[in-house]
PDB file of N, CA and C in Angstrom:
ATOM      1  N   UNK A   1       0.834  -1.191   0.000  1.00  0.00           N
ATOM      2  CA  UNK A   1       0.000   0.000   0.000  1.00  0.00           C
ATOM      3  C   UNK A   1       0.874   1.249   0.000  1.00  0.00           C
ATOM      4  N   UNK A   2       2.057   1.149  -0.923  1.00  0.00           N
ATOM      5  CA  UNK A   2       2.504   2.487  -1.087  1.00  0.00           C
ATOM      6  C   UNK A   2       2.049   3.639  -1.201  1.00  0.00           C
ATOM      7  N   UNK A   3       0.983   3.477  -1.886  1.00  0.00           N
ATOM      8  CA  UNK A   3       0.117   4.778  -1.875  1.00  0.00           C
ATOM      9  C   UNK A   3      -0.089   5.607  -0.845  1.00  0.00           C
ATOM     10  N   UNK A   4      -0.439   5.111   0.171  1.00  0.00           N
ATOM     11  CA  UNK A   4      -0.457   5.749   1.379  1.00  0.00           C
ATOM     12  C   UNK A   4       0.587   6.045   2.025  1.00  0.00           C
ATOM     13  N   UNK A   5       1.997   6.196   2.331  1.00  0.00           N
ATOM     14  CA  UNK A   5       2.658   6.467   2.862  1.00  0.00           C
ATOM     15  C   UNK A   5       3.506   7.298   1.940  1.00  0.00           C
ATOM     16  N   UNK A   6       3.825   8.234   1.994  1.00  0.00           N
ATOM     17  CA  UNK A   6       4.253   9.305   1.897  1.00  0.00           C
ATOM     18  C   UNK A   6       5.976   9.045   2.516  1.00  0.00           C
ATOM     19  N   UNK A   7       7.085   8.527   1.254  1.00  0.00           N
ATOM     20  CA  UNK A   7       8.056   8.513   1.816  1.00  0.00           C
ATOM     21  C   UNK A   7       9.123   9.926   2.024  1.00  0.00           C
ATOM     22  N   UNK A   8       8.718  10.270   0.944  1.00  0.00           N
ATOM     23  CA  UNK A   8       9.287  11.854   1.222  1.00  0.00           C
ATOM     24  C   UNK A   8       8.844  13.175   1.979  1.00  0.00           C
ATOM     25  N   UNK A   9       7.800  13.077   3.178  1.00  0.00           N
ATOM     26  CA  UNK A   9       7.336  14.070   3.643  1.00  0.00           C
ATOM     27  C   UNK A   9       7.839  13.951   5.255  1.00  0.00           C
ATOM     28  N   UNK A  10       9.095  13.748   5.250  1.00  0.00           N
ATOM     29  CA  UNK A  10       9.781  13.840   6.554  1.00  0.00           C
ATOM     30  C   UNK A  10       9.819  12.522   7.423  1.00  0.00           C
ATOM     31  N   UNK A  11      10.584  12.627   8.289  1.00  0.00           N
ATOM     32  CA  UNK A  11      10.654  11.326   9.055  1.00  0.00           C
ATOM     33  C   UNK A  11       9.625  10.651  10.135  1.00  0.00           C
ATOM     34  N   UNK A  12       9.719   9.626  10.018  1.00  0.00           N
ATOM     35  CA  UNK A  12       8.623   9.001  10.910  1.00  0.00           C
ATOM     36  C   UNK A  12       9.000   7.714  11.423  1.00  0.00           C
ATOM     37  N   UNK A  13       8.004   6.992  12.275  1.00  0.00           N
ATOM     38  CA  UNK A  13       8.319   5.770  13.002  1.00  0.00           C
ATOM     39  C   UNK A  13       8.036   4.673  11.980  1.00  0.00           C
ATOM     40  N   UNK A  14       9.358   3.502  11.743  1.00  0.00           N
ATOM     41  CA  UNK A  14       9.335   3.036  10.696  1.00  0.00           C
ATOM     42  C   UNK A  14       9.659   3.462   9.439  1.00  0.00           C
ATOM     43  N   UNK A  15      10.241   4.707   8.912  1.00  0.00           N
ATOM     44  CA  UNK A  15      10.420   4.952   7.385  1.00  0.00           C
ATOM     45  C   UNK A  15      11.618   4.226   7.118  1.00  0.00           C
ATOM     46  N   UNK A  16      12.714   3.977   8.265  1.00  0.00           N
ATOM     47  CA  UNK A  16      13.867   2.812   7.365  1.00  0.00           C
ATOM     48  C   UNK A  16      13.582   1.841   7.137  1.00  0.00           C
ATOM     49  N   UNK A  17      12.405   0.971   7.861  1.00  0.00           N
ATOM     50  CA  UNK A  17      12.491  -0.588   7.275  1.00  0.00           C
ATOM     51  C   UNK A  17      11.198  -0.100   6.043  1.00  0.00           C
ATOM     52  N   UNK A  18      11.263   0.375   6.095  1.00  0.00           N
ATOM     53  CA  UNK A  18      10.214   0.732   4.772  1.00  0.00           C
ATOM     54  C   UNK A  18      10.695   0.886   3.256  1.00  0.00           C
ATOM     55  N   UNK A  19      11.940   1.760   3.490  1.00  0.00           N
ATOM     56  CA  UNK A  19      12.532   2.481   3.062  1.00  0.00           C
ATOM     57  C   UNK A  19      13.912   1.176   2.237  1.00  0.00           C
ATOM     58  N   UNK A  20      14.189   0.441   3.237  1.00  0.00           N
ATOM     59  CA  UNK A  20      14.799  -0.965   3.302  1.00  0.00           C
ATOM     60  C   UNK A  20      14.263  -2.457   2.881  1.00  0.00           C
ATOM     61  N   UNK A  21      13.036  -2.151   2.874  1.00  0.00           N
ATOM     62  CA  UNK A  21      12.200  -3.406   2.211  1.00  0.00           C
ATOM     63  C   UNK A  21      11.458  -3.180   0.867  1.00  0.00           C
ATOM     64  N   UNK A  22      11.951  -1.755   0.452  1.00  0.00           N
ATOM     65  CA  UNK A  22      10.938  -1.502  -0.793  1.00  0.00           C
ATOM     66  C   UNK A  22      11.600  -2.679  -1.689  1.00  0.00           C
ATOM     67  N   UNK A  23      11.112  -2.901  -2.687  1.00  0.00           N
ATOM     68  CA  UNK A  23      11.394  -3.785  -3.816  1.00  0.00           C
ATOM     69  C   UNK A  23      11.397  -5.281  -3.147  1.00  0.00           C
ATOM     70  N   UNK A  24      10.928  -5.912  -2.453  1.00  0.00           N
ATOM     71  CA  UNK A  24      11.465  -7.137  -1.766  1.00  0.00           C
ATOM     72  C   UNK A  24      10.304  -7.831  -0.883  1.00  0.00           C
ATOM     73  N   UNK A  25       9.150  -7.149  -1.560  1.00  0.00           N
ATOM     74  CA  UNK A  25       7.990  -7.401  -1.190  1.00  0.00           C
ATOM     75  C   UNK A  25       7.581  -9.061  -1.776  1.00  0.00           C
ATOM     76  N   UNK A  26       6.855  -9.611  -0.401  1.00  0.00           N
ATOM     77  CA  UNK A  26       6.385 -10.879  -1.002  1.00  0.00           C
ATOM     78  C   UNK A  26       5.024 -11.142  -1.965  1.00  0.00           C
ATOM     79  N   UNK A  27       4.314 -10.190  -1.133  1.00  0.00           N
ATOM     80  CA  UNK A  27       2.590  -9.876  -1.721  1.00  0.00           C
ATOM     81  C   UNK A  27       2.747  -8.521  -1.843  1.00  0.00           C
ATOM     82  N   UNK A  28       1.910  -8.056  -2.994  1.00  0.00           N
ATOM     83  CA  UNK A  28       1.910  -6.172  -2.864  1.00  0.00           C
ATOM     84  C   UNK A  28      -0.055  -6.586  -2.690  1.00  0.00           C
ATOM     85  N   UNK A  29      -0.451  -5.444  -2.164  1.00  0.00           N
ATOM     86  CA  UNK A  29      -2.197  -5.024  -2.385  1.00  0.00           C
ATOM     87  C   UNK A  29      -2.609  -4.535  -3.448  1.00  0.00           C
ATOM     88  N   UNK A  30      -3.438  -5.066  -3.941  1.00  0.00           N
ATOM     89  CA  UNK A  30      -4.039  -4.240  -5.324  1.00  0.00           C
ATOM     90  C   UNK A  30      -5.448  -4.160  -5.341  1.00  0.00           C
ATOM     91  N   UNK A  31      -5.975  -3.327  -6.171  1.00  0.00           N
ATOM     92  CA  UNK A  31      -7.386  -3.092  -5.972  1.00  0.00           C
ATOM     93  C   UNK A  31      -7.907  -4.027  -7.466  1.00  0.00           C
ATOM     94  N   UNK A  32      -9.375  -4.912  -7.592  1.00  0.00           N
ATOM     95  CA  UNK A  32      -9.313  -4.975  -8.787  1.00  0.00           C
ATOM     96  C   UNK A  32     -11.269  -4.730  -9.415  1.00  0.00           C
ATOM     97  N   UNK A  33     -11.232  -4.690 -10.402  1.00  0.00           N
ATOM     98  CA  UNK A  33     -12.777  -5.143 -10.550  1.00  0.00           C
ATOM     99  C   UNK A  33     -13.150  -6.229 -11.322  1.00  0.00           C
ATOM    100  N   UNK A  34     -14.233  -6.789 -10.342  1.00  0.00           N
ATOM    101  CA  UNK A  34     -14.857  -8.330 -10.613  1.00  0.00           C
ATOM    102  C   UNK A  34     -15.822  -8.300 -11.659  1.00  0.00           C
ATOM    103  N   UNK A  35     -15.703  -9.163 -13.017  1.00  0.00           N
ATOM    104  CA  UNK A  35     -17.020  -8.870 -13.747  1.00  0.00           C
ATOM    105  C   UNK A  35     -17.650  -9.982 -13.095  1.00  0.00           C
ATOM    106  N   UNK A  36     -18.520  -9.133 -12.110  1.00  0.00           N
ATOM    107  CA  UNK A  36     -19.741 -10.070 -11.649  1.00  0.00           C
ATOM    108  C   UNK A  36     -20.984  -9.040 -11.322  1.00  0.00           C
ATOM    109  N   UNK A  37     -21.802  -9.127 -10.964  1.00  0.00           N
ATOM    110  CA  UNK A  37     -22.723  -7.984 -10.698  1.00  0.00           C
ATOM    111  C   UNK A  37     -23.229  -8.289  -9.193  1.00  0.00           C
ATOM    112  N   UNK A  38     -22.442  -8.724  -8.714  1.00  0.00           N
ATOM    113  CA  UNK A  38     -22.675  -8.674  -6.736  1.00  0.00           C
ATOM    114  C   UNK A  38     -21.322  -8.765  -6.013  1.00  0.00           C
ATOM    115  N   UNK A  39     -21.189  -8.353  -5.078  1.00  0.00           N
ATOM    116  CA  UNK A  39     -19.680  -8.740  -4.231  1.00  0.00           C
ATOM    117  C   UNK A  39     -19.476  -9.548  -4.137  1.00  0.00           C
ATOM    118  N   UNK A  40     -17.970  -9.922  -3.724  1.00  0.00           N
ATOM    119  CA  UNK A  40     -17.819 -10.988  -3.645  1.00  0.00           C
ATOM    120  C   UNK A  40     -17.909 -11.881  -2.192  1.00  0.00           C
ATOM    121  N   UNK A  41     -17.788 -13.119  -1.786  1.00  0.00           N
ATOM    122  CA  UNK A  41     -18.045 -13.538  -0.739  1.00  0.00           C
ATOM    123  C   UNK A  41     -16.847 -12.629   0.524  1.00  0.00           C
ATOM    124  N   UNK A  42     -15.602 -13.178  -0.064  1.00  0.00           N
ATOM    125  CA  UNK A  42     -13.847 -12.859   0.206  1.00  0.00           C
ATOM    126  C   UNK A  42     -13.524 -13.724   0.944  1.00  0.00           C
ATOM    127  N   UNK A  43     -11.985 -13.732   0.249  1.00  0.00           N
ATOM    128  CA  UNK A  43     -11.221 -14.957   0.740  1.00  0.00           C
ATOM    129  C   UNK A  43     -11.164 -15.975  -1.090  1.00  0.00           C
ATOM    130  N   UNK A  44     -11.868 -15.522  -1.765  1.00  0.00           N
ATOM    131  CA  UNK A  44     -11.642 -16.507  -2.937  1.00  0.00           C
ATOM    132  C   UNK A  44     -10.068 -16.145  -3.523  1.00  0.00           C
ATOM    133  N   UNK A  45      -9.597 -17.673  -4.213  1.00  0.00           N
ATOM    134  CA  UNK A  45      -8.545 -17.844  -4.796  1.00  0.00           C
ATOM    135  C   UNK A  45      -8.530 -16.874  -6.229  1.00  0.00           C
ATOM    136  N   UNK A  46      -7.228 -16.284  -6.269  1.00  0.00           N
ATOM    137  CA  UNK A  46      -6.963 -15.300  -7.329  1.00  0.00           C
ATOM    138  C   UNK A  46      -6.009 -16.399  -8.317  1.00  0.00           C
ATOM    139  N   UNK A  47      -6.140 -17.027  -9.225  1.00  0.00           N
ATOM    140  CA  UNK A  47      -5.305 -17.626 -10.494  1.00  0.00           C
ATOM    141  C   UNK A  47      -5.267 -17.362 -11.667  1.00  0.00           C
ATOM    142  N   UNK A  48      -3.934 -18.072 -12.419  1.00  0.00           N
ATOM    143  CA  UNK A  48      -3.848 -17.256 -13.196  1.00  0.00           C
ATOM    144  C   UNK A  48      -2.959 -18.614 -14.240  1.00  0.00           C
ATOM    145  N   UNK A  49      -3.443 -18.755 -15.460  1.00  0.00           N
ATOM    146  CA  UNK A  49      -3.650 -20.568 -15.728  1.00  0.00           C
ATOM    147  C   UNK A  49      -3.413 -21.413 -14.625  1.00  0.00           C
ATOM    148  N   UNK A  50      -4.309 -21.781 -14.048  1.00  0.00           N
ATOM    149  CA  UNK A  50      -4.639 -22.926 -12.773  1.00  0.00           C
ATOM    150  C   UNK A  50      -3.706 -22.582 -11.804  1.00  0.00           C
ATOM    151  N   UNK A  51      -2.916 -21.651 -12.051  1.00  0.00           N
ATOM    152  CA  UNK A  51      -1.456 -21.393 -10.326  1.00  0.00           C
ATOM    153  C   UNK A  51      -2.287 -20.220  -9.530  1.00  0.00           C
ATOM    154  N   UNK A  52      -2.251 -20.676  -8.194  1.00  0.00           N
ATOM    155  CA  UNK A  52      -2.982 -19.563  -7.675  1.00  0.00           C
ATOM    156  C   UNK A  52      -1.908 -18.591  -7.023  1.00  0.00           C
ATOM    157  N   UNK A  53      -2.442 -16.921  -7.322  1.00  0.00           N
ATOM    158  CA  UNK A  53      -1.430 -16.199  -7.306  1.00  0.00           C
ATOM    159  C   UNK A  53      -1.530 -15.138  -6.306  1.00  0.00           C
ATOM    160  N   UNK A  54      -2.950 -15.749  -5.689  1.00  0.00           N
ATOM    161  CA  UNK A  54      -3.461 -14.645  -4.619  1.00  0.00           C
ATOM    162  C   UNK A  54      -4.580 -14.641  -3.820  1.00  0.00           C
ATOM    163  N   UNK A  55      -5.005 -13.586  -2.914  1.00  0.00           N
ATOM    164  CA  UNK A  55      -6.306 -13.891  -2.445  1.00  0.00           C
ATOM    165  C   UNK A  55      -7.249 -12.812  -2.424  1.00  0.00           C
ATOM    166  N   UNK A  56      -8.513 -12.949  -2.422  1.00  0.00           N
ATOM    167  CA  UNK A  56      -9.483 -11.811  -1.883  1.00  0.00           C
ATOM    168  C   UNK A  56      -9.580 -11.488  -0.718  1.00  0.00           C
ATOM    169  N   UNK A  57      -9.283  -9.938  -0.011  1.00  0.00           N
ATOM    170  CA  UNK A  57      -9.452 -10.114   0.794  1.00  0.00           C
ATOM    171  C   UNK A  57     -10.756  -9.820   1.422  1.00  0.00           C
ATOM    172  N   UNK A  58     -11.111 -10.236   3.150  1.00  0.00           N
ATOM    173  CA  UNK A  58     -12.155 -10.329   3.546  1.00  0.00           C
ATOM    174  C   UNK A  58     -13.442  -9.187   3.356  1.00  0.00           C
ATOM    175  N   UNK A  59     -13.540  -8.236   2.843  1.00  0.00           N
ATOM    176  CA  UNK A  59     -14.316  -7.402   2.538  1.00  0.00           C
ATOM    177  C   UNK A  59     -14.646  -6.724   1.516  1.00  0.00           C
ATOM    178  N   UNK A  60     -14.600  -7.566   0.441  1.00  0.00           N
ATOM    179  CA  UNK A  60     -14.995  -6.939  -1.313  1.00  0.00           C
ATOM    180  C   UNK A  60     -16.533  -5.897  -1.150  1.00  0.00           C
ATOM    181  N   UNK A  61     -16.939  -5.552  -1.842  1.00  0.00           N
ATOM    182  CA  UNK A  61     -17.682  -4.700  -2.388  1.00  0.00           C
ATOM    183  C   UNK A  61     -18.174  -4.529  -3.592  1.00  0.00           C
ATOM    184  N   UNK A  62     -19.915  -4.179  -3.290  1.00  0.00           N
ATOM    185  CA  UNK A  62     -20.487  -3.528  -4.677  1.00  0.00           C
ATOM    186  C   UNK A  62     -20.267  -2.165  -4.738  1.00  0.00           C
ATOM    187  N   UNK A  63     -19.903  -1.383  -5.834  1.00  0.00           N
ATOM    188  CA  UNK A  63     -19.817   0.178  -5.939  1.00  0.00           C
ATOM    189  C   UNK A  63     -21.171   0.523  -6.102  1.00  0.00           C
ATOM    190  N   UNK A  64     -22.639   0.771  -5.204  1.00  0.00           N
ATOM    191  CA  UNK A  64     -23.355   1.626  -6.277  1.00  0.00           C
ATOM    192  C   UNK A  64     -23.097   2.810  -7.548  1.00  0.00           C
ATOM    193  N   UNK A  65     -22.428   3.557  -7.096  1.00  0.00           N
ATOM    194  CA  UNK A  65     -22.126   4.694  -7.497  1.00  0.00           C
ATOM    195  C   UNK A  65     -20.819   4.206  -9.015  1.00  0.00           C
ATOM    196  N   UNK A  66     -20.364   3.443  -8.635  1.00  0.00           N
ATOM    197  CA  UNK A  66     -19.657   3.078 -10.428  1.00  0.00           C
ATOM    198  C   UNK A  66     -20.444   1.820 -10.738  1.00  0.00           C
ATOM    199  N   UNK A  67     -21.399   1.124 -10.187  1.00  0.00           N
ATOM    200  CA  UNK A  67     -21.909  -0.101 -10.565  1.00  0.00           C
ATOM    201  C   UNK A  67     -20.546  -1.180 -10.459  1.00  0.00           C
ATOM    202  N   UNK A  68     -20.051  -1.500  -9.835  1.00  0.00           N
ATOM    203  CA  UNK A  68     -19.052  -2.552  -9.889  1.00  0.00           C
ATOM    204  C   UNK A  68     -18.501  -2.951  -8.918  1.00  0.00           C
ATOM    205  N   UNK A  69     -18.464  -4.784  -9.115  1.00  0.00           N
ATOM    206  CA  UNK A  69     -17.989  -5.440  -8.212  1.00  0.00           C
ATOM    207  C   UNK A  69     -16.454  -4.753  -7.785  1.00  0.00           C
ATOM    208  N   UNK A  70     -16.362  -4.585  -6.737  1.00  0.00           N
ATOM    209  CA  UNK A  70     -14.563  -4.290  -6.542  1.00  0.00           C
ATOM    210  C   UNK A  70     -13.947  -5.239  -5.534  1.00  0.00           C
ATOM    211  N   UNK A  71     -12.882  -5.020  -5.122  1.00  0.00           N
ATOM    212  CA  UNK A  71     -11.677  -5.587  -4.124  1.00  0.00           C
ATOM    213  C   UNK A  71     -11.020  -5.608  -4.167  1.00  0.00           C
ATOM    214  N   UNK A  72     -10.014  -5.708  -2.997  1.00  0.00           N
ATOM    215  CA  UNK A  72      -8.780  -5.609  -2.694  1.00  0.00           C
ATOM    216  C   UNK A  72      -7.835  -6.668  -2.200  1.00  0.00           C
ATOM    217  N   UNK A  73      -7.233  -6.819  -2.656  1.00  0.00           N
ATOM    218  CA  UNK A  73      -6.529  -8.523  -2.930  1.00  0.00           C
ATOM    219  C   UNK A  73      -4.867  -8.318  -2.945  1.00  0.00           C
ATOM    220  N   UNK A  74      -4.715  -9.411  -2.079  1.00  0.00           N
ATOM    221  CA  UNK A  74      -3.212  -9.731  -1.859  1.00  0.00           C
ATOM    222  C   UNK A  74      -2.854 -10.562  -3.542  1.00  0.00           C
ATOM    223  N   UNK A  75      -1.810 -10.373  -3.766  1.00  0.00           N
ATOM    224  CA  UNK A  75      -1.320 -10.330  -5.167  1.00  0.00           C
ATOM    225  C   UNK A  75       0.579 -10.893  -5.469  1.00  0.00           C
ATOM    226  N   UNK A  76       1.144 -11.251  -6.467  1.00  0.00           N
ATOM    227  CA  UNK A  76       2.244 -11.677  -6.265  1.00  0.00           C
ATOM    228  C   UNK A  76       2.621 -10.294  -6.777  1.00  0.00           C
ATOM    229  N   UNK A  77       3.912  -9.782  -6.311  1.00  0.00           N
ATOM    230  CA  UNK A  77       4.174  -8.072  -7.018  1.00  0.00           C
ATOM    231  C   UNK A  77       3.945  -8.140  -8.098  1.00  0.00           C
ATOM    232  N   UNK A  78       4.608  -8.807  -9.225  1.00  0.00           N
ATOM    233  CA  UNK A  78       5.216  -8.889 -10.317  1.00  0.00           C
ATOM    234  C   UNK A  78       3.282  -8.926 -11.141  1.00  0.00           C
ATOM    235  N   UNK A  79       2.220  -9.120 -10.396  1.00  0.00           N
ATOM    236  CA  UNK A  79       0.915  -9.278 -10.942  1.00  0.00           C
ATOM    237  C   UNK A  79       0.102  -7.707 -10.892  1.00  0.00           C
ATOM    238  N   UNK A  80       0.745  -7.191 -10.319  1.00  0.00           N
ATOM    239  CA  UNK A  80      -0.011  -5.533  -9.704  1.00  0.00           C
ATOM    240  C   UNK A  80      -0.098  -4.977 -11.321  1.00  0.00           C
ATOM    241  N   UNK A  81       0.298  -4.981 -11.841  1.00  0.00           N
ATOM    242  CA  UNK A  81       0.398  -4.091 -12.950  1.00  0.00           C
ATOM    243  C   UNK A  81      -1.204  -4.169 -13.628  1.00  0.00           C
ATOM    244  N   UNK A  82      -1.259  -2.704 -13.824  1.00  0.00           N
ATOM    245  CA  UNK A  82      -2.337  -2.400 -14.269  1.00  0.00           C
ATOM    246  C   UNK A  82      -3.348  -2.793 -15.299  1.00  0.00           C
ATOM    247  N   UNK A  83      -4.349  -3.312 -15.283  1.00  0.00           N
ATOM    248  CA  UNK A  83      -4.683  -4.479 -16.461  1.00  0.00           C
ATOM    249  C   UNK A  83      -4.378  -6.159 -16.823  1.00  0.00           C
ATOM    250  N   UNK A  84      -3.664  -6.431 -15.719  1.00  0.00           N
ATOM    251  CA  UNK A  84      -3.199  -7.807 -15.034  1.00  0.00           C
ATOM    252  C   UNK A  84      -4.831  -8.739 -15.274  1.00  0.00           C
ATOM    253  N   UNK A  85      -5.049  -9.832 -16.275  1.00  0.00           N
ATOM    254  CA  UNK A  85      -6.178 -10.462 -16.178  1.00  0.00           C
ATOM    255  C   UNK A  85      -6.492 -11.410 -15.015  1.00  0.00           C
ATOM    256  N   UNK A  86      -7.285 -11.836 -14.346  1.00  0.00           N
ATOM    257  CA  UNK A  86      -7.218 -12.935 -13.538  1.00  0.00           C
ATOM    258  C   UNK A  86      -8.268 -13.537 -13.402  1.00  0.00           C
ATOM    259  N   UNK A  87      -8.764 -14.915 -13.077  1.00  0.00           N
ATOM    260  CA  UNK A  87      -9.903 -15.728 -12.818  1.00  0.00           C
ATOM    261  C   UNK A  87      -9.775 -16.157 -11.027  1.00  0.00           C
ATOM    262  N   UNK A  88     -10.961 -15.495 -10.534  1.00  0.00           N
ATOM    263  CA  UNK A  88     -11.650 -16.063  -9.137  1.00  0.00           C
ATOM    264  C   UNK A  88     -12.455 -17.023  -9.161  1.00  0.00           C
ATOM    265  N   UNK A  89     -11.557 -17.827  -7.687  1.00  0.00           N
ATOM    266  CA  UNK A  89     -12.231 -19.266  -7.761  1.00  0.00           C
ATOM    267  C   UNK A  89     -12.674 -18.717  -6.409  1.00  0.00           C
ATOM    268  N   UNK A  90     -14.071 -18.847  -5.978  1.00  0.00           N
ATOM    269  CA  UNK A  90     -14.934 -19.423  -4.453  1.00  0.00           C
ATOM    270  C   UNK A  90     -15.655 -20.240  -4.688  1.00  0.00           C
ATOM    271  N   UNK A  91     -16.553 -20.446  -3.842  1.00  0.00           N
ATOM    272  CA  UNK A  91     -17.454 -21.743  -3.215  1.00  0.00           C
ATOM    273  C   UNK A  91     -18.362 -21.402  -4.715  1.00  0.00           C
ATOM    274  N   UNK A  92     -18.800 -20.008  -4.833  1.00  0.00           N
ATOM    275  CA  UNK A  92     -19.911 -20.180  -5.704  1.00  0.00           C
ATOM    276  C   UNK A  92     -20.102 -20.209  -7.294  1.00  0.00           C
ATOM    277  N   UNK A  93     -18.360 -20.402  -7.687  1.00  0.00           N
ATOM    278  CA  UNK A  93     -17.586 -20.753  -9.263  1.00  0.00           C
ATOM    279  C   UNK A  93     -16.467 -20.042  -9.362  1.00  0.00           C
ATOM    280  N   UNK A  94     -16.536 -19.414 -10.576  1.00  0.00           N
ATOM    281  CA  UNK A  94     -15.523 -18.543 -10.812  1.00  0.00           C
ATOM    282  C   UNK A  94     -15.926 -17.487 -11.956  1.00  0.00           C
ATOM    283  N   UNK A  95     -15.008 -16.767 -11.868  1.00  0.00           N
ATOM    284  CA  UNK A  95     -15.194 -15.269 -12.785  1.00  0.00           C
ATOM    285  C   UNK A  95     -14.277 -14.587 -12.811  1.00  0.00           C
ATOM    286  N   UNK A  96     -14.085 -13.749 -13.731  1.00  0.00           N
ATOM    287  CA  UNK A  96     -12.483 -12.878 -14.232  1.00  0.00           C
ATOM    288  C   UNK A  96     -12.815 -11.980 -13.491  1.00  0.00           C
ATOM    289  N   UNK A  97     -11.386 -11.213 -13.150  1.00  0.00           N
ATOM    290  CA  UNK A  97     -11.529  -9.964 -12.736  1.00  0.00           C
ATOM    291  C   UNK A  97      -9.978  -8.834 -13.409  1.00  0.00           C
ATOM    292  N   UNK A  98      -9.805  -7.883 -13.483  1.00  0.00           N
ATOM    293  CA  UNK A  98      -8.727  -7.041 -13.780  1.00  0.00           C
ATOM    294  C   UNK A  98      -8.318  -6.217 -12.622  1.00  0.00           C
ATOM    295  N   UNK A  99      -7.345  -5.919 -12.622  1.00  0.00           N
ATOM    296  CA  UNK A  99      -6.330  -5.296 -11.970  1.00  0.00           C
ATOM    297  C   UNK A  99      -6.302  -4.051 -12.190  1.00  0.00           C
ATOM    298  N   UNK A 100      -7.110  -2.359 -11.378  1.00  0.00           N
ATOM    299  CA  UNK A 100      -7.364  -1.503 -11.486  1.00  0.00           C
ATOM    300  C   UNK A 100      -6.367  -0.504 -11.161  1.00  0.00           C
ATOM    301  N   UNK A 101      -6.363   0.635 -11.341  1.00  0.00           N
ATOM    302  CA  UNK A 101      -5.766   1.494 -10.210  1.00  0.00           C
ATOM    303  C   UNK A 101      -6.434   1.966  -8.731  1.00  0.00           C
ATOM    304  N   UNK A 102      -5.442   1.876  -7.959  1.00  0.00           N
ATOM    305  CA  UNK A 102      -5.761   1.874  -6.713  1.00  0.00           C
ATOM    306  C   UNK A 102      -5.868   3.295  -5.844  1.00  0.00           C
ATOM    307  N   UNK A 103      -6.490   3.729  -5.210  1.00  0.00           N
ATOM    308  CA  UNK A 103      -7.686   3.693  -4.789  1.00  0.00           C
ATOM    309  C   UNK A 103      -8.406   3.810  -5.666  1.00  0.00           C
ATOM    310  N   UNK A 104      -9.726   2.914  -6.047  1.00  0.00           N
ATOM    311  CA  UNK A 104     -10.738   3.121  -6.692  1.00  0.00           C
ATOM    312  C   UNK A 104     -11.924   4.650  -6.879  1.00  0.00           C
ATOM    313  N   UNK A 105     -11.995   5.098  -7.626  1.00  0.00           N
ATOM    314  CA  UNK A 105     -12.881   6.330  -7.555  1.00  0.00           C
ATOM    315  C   UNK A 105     -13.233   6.808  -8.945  1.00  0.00           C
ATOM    316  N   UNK A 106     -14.641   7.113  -8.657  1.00  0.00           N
ATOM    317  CA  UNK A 106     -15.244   7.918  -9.954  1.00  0.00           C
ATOM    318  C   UNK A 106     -14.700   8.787 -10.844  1.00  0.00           C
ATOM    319  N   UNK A 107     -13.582   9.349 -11.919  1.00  0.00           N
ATOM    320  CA  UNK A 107     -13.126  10.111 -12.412  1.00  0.00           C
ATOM    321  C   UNK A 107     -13.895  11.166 -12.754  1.00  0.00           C
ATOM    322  N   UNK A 108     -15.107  10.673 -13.501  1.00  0.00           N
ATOM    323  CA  UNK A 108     -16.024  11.586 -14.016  1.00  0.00           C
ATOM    324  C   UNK A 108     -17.381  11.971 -13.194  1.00  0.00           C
ATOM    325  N   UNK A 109     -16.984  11.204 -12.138  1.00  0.00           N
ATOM    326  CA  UNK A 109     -18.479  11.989 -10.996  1.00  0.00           C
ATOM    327  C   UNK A 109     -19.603  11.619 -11.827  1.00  0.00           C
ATOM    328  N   UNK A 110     -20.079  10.839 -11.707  1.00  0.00           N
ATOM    329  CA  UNK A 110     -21.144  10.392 -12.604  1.00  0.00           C
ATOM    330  C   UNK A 110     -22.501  10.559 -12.138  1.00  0.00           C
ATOM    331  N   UNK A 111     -21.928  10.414 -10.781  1.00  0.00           N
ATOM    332  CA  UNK A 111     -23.466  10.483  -9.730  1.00  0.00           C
ATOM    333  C   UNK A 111     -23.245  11.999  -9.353  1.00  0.00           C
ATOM    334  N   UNK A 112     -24.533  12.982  -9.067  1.00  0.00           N
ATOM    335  CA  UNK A 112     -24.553  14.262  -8.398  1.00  0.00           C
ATOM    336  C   UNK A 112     -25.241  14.119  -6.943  1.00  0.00           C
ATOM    337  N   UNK A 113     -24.815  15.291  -6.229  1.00  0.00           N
ATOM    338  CA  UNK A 113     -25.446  14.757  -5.226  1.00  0.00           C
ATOM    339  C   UNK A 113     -25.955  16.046  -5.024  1.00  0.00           C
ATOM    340  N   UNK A 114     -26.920  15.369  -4.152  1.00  0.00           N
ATOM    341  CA  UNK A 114     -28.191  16.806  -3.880  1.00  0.00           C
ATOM    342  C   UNK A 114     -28.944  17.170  -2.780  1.00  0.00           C
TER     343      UNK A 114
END
């Protein structure tokens, strides 16, 4: 979750092993969207021809507001890249999903609010 930490905005508790473990990551987090039209359970297997390469984690989501399944999933690094295809396996089958940019959000504000 690089995104969130801010390595250049001064020192803090933890910025050397941070700072010391970049690149050497076992799992990175990625956000992705599920073509499915409901959330997902979480916890389903992320693969990628039959090797599984990851997981869902416990709290996926429907977007009302973009219409789309989303989540956030532990990932092998080298899979983060943007547009990364993948097939989810749970209890209730399976279904593709892609590899988004992270944090997820409306670009074009689609919804108004009032």
């Amino acid at each position: 979750m690089g995104w969130s930490v801010h390595l250049k905005k001064g020192d803090f508790r933890g910025k050397e092993a941070l700072v010391a473990a970049k690149g050497k990551e076992r799992f990175k987090l990625a956000g992705i969207e599920v073509d499915l039209d409901r959330a997902l359970a979480g916890g389903e297997k992320l693969m990628i021809d039959g090797k599984e390469v990851g997981r869902v984690h416990d709290k996926p989501a429907w977007s009302h507001r973009l219409n789309k399944s989303l989540a956030i999933v532990r990932l092998d690094p080298e899979l983060t890249v943007i547009g990364t295809r993948l097939e989810v396996a749970g209890e209730d089958g399976t279904c593709t999903a892609t590899v988004v940019k992270f944090p997820v959000y409306d670009t074009e504000k689609t919804r108004t609010h009032q």
